[in-house]
PDB file of N, CA and C in Angstrom:
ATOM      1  N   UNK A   1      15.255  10.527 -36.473  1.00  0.00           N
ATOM      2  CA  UNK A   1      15.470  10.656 -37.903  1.00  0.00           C
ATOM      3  C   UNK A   1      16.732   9.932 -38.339  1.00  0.00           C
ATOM      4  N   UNK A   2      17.755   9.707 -37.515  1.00  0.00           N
ATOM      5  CA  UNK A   2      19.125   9.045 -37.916  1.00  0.00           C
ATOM      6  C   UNK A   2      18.456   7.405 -38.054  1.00  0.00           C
ATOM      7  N   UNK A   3      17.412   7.375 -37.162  1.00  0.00           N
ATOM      8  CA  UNK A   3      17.224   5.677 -37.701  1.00  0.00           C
ATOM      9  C   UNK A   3      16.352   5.882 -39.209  1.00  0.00           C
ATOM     10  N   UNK A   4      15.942   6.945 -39.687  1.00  0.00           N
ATOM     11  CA  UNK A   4      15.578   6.588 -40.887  1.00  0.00           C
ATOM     12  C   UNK A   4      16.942   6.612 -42.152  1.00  0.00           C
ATOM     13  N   UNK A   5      17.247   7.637 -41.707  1.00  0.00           N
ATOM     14  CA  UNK A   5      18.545   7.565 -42.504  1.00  0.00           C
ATOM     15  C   UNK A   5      19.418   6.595 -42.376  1.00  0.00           C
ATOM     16  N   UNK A   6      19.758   5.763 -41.398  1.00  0.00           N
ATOM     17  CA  UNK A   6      20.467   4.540 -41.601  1.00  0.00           C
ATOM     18  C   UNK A   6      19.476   3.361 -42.656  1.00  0.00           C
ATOM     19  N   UNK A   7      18.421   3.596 -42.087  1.00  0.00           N
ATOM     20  CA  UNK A   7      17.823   2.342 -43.121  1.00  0.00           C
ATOM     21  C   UNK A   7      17.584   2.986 -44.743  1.00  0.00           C
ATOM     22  N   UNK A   8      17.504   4.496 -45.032  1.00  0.00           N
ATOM     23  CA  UNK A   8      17.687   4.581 -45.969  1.00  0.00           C
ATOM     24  C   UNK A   8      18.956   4.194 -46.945  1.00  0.00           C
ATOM     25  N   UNK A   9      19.686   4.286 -46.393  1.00  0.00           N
ATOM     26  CA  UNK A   9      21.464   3.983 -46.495  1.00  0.00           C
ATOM     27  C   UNK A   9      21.451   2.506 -46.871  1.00  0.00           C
ATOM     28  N   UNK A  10      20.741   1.861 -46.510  1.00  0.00           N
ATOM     29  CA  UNK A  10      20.718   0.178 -46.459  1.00  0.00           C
ATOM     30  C   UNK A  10      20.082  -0.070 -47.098  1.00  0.00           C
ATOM     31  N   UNK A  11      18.711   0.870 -47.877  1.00  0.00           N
ATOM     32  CA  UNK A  11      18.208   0.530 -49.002  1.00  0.00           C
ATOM     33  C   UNK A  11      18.842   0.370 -50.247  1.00  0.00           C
ATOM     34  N   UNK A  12      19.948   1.765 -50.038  1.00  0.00           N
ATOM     35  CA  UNK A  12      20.284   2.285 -50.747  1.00  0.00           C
ATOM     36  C   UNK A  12      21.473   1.260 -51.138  1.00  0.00           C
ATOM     37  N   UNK A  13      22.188   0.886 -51.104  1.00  0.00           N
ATOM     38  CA  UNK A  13      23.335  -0.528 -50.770  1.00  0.00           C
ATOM     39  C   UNK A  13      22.290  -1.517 -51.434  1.00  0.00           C
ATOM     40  N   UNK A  14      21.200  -1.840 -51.325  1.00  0.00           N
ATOM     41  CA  UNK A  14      20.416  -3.401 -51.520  1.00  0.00           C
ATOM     42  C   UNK A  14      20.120  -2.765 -53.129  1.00  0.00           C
ATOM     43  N   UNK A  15      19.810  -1.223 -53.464  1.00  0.00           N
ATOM     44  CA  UNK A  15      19.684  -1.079 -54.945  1.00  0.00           C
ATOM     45  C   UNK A  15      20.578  -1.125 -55.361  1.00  0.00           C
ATOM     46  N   UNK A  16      21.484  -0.618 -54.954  1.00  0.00           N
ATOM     47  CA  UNK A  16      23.022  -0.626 -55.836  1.00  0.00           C
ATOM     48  C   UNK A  16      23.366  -2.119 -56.279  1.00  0.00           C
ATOM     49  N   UNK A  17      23.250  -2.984 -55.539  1.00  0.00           N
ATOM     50  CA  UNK A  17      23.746  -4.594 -55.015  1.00  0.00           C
ATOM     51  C   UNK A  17      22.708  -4.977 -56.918  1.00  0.00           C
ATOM     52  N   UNK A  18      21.390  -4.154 -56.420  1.00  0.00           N
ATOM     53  CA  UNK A  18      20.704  -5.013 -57.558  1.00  0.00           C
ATOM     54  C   UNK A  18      21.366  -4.355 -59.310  1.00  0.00           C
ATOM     55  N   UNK A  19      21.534  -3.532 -58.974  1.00  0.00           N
ATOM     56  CA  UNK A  19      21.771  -2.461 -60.043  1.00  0.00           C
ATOM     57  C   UNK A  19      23.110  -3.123 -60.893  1.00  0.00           C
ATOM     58  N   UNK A  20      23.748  -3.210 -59.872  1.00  0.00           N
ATOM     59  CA  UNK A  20      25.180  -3.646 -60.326  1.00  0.00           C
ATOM     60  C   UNK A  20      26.087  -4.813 -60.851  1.00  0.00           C
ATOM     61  N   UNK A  21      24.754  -5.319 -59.392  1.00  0.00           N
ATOM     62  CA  UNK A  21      25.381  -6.949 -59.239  1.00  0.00           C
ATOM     63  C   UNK A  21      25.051  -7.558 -61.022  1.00  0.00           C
ATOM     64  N   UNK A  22      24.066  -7.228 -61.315  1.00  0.00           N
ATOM     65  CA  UNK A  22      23.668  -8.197 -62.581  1.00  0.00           C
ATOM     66  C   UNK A  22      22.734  -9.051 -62.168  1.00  0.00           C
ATOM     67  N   UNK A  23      22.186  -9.347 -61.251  1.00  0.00           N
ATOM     68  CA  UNK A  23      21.032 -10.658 -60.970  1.00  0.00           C
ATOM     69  C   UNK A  23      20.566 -10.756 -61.869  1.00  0.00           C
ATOM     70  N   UNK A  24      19.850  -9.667 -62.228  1.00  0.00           N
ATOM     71  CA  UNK A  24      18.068 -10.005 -63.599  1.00  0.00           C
ATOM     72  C   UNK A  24      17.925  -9.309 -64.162  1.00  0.00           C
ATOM     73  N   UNK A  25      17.564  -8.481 -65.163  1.00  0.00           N
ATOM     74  CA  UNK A  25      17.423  -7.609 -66.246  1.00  0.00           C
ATOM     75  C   UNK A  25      16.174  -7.205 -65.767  1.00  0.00           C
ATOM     76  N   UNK A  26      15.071  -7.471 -65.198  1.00  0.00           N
ATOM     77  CA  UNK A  26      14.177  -6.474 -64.906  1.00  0.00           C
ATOM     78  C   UNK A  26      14.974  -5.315 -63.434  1.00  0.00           C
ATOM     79  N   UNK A  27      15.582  -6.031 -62.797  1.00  0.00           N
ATOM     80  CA  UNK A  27      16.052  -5.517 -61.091  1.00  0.00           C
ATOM     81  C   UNK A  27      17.317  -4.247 -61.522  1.00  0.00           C
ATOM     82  N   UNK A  28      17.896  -4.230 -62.482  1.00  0.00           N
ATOM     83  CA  UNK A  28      18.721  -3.646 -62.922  1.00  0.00           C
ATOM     84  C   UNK A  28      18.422  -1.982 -62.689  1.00  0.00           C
ATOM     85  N   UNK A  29      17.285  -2.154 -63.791  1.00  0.00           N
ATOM     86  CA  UNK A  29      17.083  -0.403 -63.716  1.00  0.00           C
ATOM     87  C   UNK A  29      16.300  -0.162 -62.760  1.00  0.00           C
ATOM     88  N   UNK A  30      15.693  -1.214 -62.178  1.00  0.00           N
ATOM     89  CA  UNK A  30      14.608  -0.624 -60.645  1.00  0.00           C
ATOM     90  C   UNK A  30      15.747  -0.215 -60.046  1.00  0.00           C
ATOM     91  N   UNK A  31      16.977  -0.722 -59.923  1.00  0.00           N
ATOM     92  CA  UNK A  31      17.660  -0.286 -58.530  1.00  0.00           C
ATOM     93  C   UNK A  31      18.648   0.938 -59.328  1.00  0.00           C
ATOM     94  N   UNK A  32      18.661   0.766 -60.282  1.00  0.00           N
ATOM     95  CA  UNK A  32      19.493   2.132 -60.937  1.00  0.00           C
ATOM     96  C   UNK A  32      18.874   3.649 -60.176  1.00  0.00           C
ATOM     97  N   UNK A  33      17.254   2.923 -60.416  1.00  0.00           N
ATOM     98  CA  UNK A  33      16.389   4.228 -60.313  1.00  0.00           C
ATOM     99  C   UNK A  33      16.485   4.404 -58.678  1.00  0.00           C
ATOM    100  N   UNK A  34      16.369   3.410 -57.959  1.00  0.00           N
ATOM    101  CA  UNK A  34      16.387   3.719 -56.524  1.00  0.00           C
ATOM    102  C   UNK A  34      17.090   4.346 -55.670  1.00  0.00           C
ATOM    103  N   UNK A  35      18.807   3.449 -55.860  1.00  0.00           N
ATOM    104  CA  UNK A  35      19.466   3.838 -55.308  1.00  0.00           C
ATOM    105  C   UNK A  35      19.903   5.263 -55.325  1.00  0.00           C
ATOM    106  N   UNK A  36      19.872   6.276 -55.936  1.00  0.00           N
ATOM    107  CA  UNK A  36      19.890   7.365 -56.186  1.00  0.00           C
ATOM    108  C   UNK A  36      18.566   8.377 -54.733  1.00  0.00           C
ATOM    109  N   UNK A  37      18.062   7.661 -55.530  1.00  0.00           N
ATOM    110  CA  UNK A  37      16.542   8.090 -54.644  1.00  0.00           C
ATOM    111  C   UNK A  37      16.496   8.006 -53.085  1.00  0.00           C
ATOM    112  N   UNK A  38      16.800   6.647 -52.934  1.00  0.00           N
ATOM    113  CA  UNK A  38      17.259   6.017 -51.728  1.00  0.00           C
ATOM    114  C   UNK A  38      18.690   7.004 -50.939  1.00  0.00           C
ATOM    115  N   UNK A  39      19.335   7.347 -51.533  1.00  0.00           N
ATOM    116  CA  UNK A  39      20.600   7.984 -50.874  1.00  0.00           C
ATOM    117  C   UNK A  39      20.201   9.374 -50.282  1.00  0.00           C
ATOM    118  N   UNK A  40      19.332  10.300 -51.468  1.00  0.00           N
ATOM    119  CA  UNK A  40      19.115  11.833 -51.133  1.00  0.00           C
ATOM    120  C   UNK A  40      17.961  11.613 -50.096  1.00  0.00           C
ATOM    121  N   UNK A  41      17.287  10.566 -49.740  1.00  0.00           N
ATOM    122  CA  UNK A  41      16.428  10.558 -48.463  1.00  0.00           C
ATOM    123  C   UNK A  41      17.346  10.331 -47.627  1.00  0.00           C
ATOM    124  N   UNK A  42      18.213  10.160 -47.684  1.00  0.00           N
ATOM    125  CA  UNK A  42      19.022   9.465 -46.308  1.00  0.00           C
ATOM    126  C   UNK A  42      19.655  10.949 -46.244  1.00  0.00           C
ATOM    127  N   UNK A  43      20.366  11.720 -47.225  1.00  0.00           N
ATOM    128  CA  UNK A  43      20.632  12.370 -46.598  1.00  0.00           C
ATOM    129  C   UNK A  43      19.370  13.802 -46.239  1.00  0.00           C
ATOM    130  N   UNK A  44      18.989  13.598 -46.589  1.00  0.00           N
ATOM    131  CA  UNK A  44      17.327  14.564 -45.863  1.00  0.00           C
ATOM    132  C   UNK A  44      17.344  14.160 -44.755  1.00  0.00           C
ATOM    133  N   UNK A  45      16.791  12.616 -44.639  1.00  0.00           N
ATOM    134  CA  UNK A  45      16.723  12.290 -43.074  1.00  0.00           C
ATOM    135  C   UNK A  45      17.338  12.599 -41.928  1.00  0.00           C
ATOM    136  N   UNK A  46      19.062  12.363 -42.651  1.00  0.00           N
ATOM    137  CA  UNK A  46      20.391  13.334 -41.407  1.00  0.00           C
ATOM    138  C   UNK A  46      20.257  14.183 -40.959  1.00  0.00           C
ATOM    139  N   UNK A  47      19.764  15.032 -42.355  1.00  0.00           N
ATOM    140  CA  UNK A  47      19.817  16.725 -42.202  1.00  0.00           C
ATOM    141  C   UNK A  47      19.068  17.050 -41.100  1.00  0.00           C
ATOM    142  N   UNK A  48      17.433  16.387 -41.489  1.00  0.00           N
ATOM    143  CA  UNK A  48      16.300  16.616 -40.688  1.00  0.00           C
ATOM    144  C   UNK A  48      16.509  16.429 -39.163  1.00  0.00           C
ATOM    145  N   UNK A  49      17.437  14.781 -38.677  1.00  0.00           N
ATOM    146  CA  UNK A  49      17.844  14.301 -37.515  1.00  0.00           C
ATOM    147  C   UNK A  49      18.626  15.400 -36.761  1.00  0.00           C
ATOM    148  N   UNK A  50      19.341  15.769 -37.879  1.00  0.00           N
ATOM    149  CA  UNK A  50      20.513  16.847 -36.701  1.00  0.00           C
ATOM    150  C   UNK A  50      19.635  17.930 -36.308  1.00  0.00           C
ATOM    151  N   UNK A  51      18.901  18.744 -37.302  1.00  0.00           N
ATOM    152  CA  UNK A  51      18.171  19.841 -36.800  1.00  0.00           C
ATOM    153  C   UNK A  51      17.091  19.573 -35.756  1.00  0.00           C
ATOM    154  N   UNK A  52      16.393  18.604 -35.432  1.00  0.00           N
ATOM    155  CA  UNK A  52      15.558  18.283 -34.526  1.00  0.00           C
ATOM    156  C   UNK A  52      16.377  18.218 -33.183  1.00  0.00           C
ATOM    157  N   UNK A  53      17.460  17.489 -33.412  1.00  0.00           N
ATOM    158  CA  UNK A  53      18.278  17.527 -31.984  1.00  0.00           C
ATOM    159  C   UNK A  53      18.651  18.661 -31.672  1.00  0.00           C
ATOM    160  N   UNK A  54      18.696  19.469 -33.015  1.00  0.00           N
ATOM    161  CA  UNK A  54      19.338  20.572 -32.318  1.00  0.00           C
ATOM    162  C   UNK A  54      18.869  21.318 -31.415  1.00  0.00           C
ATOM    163  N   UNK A  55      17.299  21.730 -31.700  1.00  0.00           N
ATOM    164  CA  UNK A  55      16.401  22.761 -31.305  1.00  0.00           C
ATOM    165  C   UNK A  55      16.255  21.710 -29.631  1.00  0.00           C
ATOM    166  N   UNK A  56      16.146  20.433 -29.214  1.00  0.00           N
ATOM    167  CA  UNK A  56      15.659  20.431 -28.070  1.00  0.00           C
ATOM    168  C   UNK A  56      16.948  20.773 -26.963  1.00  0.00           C
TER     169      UNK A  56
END
């Protein structure tokens, strides 16, 4: 699960990048909307990663 959460993390960075950076006026609010989205999976994914390790 930590490898999903790292790549969520990296999504999450590539929306921001779009969000922020200014590239294009359509990419703007896609990544407004993502990166948000993108972050609380990542941290689910952690959460999820640690508790799985935990139990074995």
């Amino acid at each position: 699960m930590y490898n999903w959460a790292i790549a969520f993390i990296v999504m999450s960075l590539a929306a921001a990048v779009f969000a922020l950076g200014g590239f294009g006026a359509p990419y703007d609010q896609l990544g407004a909307l993502l990166c948000p989205l993108f972050l609380a999976l990542s941290v689910v994914a952690a959460v999820m990663g640690k508790r799985t390790r935990h139990r074995q």
